[in-house]
C-alpha atoms as a PDB file:
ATOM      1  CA  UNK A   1     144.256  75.164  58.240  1.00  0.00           C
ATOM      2  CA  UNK A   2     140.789  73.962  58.281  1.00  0.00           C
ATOM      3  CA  UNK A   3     139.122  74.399  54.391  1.00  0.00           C
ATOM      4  CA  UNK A   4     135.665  74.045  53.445  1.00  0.00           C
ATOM      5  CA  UNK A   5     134.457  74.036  49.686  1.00  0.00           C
ATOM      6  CA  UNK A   6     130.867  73.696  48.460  1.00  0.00           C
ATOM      7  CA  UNK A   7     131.986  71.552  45.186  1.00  0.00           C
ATOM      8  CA  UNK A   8     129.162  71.806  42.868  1.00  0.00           C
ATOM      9  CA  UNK A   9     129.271  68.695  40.993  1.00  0.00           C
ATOM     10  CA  UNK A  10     126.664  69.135  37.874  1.00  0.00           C
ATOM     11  CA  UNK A  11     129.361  69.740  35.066  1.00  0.00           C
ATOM     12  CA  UNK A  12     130.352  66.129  35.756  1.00  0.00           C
ATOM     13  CA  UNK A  13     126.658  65.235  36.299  1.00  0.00           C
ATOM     14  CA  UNK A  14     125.453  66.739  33.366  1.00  0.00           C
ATOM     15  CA  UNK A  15     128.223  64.637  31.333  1.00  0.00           C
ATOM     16  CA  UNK A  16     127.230  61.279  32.542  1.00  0.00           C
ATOM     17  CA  UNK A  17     130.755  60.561  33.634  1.00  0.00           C
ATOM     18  CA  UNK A  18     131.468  57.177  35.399  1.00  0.00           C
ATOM     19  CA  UNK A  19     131.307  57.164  38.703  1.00  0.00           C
ATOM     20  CA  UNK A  20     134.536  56.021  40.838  1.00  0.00           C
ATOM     21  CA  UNK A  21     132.678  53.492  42.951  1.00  0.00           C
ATOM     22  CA  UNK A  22     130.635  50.774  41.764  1.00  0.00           C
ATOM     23  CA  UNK A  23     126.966  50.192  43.538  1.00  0.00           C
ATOM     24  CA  UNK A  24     128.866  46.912  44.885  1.00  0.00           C
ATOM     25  CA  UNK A  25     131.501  48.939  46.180  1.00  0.00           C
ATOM     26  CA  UNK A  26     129.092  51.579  47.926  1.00  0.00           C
ATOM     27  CA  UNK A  27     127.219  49.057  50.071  1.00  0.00           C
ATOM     28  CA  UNK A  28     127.982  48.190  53.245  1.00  0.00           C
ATOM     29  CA  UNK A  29     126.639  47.924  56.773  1.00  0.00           C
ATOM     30  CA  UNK A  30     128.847  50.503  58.852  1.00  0.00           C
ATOM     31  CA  UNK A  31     127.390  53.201  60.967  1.00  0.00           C
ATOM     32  CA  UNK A  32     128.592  55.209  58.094  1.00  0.00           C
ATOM     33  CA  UNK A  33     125.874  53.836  55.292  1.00  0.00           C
ATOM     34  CA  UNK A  34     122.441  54.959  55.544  1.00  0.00           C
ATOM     35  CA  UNK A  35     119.618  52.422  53.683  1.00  0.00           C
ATOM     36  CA  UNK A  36     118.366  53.785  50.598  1.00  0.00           C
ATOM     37  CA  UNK A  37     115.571  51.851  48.811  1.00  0.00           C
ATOM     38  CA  UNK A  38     116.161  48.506  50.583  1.00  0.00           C
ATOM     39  CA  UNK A  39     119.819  48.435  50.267  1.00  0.00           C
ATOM     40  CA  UNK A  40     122.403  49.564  53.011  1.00  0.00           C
ATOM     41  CA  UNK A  41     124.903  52.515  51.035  1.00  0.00           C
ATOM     42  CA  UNK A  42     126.825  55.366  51.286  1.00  0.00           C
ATOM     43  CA  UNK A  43     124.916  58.305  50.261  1.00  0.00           C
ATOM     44  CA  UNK A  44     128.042  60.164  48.259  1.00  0.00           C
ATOM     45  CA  UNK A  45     129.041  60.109  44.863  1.00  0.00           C
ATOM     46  CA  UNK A  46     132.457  60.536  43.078  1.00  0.00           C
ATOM     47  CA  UNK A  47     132.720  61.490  39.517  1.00  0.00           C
ATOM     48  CA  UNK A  48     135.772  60.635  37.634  1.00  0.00           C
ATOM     49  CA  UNK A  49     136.789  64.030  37.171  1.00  0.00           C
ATOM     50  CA  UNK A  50     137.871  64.776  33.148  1.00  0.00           C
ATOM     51  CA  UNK A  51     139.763  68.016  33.673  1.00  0.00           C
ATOM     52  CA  UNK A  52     140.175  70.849  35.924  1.00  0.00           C
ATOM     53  CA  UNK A  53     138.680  74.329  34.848  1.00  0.00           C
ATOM     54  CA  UNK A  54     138.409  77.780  36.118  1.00  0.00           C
ATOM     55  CA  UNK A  55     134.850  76.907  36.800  1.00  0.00           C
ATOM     56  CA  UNK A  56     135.719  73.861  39.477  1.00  0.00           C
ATOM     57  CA  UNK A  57     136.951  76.636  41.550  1.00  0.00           C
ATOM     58  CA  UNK A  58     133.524  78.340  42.304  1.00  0.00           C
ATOM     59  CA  UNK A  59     131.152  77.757  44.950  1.00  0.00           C
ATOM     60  CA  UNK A  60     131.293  78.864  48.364  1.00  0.00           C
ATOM     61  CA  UNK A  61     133.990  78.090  50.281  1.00  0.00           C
ATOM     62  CA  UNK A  62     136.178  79.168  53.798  1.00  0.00           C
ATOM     63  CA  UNK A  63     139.380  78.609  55.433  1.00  0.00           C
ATOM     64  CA  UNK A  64     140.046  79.045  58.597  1.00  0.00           C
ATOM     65  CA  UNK A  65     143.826  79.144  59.518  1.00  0.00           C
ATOM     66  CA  UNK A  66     145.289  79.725  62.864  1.00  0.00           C
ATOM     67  CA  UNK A  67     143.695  82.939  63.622  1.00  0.00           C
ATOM     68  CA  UNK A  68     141.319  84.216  61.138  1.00  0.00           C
ATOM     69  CA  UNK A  69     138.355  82.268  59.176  1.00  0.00           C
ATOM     70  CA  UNK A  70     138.340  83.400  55.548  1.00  0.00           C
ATOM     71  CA  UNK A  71     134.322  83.350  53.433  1.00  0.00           C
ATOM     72  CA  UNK A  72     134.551  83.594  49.633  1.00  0.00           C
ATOM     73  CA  UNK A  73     131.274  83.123  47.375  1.00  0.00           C
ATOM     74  CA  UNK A  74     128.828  84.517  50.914  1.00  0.00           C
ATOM     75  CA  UNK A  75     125.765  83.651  51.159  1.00  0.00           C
ATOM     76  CA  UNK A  76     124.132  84.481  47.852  1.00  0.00           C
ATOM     77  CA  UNK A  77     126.733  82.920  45.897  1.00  0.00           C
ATOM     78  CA  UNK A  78     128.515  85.758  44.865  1.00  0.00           C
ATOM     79  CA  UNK A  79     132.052  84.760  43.990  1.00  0.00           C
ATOM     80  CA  UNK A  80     133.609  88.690  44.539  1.00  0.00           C
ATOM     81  CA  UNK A  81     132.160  88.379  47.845  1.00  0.00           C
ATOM     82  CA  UNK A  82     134.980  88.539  50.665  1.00  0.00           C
ATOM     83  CA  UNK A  83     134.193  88.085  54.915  1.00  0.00           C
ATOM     84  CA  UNK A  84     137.689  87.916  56.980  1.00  0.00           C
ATOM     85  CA  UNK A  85     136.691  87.325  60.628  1.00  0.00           C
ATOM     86  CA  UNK A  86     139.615  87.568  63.383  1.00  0.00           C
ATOM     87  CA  UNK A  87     138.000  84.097  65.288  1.00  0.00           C
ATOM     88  CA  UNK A  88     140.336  85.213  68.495  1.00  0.00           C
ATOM     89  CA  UNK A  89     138.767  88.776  68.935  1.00  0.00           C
ATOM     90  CA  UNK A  90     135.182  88.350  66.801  1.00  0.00           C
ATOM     91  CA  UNK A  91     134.352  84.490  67.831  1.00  0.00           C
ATOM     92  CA  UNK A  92     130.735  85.651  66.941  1.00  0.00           C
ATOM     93  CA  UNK A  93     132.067  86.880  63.245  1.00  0.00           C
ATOM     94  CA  UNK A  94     130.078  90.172  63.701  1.00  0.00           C
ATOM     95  CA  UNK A  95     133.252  92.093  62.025  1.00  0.00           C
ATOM     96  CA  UNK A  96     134.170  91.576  58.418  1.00  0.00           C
ATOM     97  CA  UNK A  97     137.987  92.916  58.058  1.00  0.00           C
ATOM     98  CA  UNK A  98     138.384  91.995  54.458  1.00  0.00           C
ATOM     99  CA  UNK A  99     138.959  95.461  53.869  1.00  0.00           C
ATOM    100  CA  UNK A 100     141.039  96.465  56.423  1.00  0.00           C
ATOM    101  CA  UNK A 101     143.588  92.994  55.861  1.00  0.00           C
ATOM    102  CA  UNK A 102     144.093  92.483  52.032  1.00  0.00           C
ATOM    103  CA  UNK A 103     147.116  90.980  53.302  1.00  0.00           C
ATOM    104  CA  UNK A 104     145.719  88.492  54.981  1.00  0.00           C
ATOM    105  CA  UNK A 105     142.670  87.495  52.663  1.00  0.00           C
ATOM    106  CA  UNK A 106     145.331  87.179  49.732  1.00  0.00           C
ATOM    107  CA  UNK A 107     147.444  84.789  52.107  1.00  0.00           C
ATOM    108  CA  UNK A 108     144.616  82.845  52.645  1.00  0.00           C
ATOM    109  CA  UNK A 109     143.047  82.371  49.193  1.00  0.00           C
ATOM    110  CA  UNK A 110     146.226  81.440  48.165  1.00  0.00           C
ATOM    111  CA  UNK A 111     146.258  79.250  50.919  1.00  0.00           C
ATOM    112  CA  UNK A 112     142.854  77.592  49.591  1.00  0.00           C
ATOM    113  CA  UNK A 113     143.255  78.042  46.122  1.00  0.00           C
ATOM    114  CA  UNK A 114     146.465  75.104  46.759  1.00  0.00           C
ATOM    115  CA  UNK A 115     143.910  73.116  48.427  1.00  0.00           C
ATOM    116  CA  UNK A 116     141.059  73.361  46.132  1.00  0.00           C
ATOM    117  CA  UNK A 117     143.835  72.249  43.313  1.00  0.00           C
ATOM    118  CA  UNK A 118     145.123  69.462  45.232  1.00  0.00           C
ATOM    119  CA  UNK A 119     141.308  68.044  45.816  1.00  0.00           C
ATOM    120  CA  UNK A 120     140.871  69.081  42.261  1.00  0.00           C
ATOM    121  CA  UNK A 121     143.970  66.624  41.064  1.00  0.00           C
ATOM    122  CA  UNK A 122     142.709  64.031  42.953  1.00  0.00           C
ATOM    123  CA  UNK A 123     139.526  64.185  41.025  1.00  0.00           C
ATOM    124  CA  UNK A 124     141.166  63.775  38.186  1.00  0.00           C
ATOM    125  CA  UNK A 125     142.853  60.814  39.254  1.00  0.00           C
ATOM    126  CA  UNK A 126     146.180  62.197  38.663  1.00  0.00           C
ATOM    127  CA  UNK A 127     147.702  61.434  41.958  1.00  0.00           C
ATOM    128  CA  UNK A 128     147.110  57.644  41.983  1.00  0.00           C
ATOM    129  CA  UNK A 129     148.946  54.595  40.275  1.00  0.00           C
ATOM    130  CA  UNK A 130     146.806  53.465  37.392  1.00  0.00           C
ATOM    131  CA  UNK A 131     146.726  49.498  38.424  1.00  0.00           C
END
């Protein structure tokens, strides 16, 4: 599957947590960089993460697995919001089924929710050697 999360990253923001990359270590000169005041560098950030709470989960997010493309969080936001699309039949996603497949949308978030915690972990350092 194919996920998609829209991580909002102002609880680690807000904390003034150390970032995982020094400024050294985010310059550079690949097609990848973009210059920002003067100075070649990559334009993300990562946080060192300090825990994982029901909160990290939010945001909008989608997988799409071999069939059928999975929306949670829509457009506004709204985390009870739920759009299955079947991508062979719908390609145009006209045709929420979320109703009709509760099957399949549990399979999926499950699906997700795995991935979300596995980015999560990482976040948290947890699956790397401390050197």
């Amino acid at each position: 599957p194919v996920c998609l999360w829209n991580y909002n990253i102002g609880r680690e923001a807000s904390l003034g947590l150390k970032p995982v990359f020094t400024k050294e270590q985010q310059q550079g000169t690949t097609p990848l960089v973009k210059q920002l005041g003067g100075q070649f560098t990559r334009s993300f950030r990562n946080l060192h993460h300090p825990e994982i709470t029901e909160g990290d989960y939010a945001g909008q997010r989608a997988i799409i697995g071999n069939r059928y493309k999975l929306v949670l969080g829509g457009k506004s936001g709204d985390e009870t919001q739920k759009e299955l699309f079947d991508l062979r039949e719908d390609p145009g996603e006209q045709h929420d089924l979320a109703a009709s497949l509760p099957a399949v949308v549990r399979q999926l978030e499950q699906e997700l929710r795995e991935w979300q915690q596995s980015v999560l972990t990482s976040l948290t350092g947890a699956d790397y050697r401390q050197r």
